[in-house]
C-alpha atoms as a PDB file:
ATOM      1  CA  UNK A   1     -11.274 -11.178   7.417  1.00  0.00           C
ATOM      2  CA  UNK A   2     -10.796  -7.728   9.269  1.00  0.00           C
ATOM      3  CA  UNK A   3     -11.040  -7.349  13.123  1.00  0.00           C
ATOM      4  CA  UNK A   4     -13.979  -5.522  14.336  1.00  0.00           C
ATOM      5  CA  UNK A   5     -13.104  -1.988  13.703  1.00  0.00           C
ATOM      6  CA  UNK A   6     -12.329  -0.635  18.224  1.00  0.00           C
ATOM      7  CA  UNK A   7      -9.892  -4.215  18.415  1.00  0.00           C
ATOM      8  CA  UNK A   8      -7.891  -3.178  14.996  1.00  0.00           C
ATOM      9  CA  UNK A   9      -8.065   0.484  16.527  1.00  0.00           C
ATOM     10  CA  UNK A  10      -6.656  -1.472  19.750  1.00  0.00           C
ATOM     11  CA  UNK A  11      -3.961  -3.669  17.423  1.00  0.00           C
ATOM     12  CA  UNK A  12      -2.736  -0.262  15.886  1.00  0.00           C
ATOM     13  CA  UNK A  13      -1.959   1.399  18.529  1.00  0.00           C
ATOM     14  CA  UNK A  14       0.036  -1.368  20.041  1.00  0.00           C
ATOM     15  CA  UNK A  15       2.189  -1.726  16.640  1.00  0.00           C
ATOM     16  CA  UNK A  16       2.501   2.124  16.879  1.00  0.00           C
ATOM     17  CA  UNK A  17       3.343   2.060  21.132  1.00  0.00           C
ATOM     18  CA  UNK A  18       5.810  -0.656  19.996  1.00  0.00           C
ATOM     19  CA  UNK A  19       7.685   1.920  17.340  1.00  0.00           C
ATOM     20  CA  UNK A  20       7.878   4.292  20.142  1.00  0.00           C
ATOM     21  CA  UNK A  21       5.420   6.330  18.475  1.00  0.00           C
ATOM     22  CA  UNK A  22       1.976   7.533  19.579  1.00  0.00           C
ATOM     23  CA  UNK A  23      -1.973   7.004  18.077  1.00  0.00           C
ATOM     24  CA  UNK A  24      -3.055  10.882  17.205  1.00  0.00           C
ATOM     25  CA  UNK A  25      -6.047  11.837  15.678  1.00  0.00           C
ATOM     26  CA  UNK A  26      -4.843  12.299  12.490  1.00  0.00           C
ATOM     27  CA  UNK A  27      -2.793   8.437  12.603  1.00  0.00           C
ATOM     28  CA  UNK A  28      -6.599   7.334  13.636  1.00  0.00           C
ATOM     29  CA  UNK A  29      -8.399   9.035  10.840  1.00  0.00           C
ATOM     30  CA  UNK A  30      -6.309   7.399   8.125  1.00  0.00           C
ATOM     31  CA  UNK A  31      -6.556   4.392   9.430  1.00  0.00           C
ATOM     32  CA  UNK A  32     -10.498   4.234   9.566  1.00  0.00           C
ATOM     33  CA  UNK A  33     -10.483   5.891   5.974  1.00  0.00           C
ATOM     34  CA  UNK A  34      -8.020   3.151   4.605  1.00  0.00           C
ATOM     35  CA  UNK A  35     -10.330   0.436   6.980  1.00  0.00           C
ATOM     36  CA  UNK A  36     -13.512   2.015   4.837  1.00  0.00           C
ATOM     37  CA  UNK A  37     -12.187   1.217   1.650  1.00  0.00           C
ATOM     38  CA  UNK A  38     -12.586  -1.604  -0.544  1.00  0.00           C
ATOM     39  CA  UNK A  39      -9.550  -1.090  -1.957  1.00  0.00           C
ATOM     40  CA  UNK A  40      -5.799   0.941  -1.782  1.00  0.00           C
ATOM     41  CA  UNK A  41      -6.058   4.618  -1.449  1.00  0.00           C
ATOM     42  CA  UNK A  42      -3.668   7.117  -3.172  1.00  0.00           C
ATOM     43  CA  UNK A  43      -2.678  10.571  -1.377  1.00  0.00           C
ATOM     44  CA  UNK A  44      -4.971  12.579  -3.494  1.00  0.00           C
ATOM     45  CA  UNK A  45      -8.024  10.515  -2.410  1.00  0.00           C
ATOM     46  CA  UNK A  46      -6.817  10.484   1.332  1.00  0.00           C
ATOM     47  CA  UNK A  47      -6.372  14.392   0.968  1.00  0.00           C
ATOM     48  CA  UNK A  48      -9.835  14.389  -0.257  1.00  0.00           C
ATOM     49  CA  UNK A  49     -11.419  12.640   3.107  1.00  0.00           C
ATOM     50  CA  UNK A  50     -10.971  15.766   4.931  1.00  0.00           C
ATOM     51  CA  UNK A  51     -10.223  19.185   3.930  1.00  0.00           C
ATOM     52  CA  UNK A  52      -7.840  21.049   5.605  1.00  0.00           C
ATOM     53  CA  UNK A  53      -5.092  17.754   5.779  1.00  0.00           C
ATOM     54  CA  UNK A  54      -1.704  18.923   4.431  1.00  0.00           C
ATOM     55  CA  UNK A  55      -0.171  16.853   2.292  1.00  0.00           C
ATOM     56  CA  UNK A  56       3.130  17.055   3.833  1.00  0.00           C
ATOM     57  CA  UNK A  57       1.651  15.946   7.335  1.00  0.00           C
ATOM     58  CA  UNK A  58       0.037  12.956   5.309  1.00  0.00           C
ATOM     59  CA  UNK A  59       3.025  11.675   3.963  1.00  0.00           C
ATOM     60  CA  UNK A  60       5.046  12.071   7.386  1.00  0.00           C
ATOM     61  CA  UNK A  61       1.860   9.951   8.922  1.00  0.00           C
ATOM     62  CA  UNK A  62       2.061   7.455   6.472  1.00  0.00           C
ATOM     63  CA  UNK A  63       5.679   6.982   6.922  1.00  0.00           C
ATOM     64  CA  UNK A  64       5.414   6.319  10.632  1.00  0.00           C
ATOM     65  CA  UNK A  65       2.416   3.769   9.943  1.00  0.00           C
ATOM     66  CA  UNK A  66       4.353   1.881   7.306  1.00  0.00           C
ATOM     67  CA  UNK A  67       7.545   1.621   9.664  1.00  0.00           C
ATOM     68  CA  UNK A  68       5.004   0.479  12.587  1.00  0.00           C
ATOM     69  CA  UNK A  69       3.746  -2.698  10.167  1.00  0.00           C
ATOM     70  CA  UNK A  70      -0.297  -1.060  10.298  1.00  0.00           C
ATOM     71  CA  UNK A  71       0.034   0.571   6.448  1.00  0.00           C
ATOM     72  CA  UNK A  72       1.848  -1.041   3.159  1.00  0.00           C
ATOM     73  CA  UNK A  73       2.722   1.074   0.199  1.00  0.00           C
ATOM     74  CA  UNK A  74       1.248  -0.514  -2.975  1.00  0.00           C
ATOM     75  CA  UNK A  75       2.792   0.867  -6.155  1.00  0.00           C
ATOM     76  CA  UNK A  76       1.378   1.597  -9.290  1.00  0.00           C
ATOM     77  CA  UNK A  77       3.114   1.707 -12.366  1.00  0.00           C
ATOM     78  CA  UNK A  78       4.421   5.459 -12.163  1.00  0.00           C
ATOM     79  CA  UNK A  79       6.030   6.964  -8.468  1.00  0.00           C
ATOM     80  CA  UNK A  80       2.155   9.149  -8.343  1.00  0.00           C
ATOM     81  CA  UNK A  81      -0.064   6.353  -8.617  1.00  0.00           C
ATOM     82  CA  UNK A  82       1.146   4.757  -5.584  1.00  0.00           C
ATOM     83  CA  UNK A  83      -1.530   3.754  -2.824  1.00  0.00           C
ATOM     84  CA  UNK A  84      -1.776   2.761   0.597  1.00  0.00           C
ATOM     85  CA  UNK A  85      -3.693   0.430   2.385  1.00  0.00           C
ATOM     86  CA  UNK A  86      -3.744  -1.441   5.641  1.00  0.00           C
ATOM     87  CA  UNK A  87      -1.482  -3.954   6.309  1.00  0.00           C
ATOM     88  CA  UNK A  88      -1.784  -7.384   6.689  1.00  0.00           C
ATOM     89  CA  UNK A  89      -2.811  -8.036   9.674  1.00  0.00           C
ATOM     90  CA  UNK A  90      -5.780  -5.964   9.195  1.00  0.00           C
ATOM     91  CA  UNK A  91      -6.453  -6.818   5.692  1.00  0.00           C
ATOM     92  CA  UNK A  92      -5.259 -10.665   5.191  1.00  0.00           C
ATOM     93  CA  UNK A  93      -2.925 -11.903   2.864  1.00  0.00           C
ATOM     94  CA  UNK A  94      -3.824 -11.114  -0.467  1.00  0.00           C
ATOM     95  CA  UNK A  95      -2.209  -9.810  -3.926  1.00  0.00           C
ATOM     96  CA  UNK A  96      -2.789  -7.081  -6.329  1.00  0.00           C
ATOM     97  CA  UNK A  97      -4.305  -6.409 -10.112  1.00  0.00           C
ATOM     98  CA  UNK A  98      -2.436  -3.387 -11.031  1.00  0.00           C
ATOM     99  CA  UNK A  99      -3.636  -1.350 -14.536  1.00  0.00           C
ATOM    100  CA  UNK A 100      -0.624   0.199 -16.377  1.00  0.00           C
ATOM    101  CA  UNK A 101      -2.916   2.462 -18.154  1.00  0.00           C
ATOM    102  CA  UNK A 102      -4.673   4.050 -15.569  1.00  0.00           C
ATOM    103  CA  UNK A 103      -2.742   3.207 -12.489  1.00  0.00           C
ATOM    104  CA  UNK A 104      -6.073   1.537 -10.718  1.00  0.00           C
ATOM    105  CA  UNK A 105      -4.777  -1.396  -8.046  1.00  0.00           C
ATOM    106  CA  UNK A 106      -7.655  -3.893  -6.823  1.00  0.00           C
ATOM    107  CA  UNK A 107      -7.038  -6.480  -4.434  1.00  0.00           C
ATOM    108  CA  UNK A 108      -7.519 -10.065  -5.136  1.00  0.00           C
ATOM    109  CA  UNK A 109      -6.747 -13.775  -2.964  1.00  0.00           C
ATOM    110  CA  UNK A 110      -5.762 -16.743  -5.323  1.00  0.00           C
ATOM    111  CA  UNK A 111      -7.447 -20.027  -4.622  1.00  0.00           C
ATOM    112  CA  UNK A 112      -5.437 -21.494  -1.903  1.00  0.00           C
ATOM    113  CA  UNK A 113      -3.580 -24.262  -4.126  1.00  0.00           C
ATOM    114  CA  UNK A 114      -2.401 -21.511  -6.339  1.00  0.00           C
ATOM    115  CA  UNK A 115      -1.269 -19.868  -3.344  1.00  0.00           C
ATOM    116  CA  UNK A 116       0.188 -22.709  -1.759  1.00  0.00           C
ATOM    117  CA  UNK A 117       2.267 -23.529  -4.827  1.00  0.00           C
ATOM    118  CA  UNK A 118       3.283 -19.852  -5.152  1.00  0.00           C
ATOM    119  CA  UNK A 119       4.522 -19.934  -1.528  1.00  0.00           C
ATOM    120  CA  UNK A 120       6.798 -23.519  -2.511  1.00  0.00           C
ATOM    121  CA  UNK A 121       7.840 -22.454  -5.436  1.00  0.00           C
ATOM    122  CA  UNK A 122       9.457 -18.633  -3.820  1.00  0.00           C
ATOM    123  CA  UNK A 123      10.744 -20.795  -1.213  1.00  0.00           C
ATOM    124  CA  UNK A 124      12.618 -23.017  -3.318  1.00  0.00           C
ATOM    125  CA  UNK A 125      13.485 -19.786  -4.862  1.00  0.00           C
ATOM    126  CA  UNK A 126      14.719 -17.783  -2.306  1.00  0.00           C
ATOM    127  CA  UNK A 127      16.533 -20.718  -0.852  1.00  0.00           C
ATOM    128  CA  UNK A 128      18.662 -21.645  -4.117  1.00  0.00           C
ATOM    129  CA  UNK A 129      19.370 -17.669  -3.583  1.00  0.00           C
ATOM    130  CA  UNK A 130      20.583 -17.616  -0.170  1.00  0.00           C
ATOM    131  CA  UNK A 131      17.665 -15.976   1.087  1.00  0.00           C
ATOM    132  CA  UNK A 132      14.822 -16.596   3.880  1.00  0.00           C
ATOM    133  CA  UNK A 133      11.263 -16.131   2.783  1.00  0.00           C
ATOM    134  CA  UNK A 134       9.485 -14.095   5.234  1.00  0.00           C
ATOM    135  CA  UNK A 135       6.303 -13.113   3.207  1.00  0.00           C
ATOM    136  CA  UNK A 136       5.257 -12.146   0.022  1.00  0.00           C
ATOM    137  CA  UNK A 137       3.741  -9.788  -1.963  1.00  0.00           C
ATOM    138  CA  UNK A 138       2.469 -10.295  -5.925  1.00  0.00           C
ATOM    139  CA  UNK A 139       1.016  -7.541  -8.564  1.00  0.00           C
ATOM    140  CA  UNK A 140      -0.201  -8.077 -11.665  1.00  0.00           C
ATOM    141  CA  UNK A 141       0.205  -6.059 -13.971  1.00  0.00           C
ATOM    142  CA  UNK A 142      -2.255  -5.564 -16.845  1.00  0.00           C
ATOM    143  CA  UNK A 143      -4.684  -3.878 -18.185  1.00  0.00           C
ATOM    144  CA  UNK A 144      -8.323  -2.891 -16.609  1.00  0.00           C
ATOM    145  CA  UNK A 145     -11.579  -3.493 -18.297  1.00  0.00           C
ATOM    146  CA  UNK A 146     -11.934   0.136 -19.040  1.00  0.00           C
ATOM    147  CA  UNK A 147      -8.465   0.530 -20.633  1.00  0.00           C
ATOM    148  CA  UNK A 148      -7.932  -2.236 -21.960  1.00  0.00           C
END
């Protein structure tokens, strides 16, 4: 499903060249750490993968990344359980299983009928509402097997 890790390096930096905006070192860094992880990240955790990273200099990162289309926000059920993880284009389209206990998010893909009637069924949706579907995104929300 993911790119070999130097061509999504090479696929970031275009989306980021594109935004007028260039690939540092630190830009790089999450990126791998994020393309490491089986699943979404939160800021504590990406603080964590190297000392020294301010948090302010995170968040300003992971601002440009999510306006360049490389990094989606994922949020959990309060504003500090957010997470972040690639986008995508990196990660393929998938949803999320989001605990409202304990905040966790794993990622999941629904059998591709399910998914197929999901997509029918927001575009009938969106159309009745005036709008055009360009993509979606689903959590569930629930409870994990250690909280629940």
């Amino acid at each position: 499903m993911r790119p070999g890790h130097e061509s999504l390096h090479i696929q970031v930096a275009e989306k980021l060249r594109r935004n007028g905006q260039r690939y540092t070192t630190l830009r790089r860094d999450i990126v791998g750490e994020l393309m490491a992880s089986s699943r979404p990240l939160s800021v504590s955790e990406l603080l964590a993968a190297k000392r020294g990273r301010a948090q302010s200099s995170l968040y300003r990162n992971l601002s440009v990344l999510i306006a360049a289309g490389v990094v989606d926000r994922v949020a959990g059920m309060q504003e500090d359980t957010a997470r972040y993880e690639l986008a995508e284009f990196a990660l393929g389209h998938h949803h999320h299983l989001v605990c409202m206990v304990c905040g966790d998010i794993v990622d999941v893909a629904f059998p591709t009928k399910l998914e197929s009637d999901l997509e029918r069924g927001l575009r009938d949706v969106t159309r009745r509402a005036g709008y055009v579907l360009d993509h979606h995104r689903l959590d569930v929300i629930g409870r994990c097997r250690r909280c629940r």
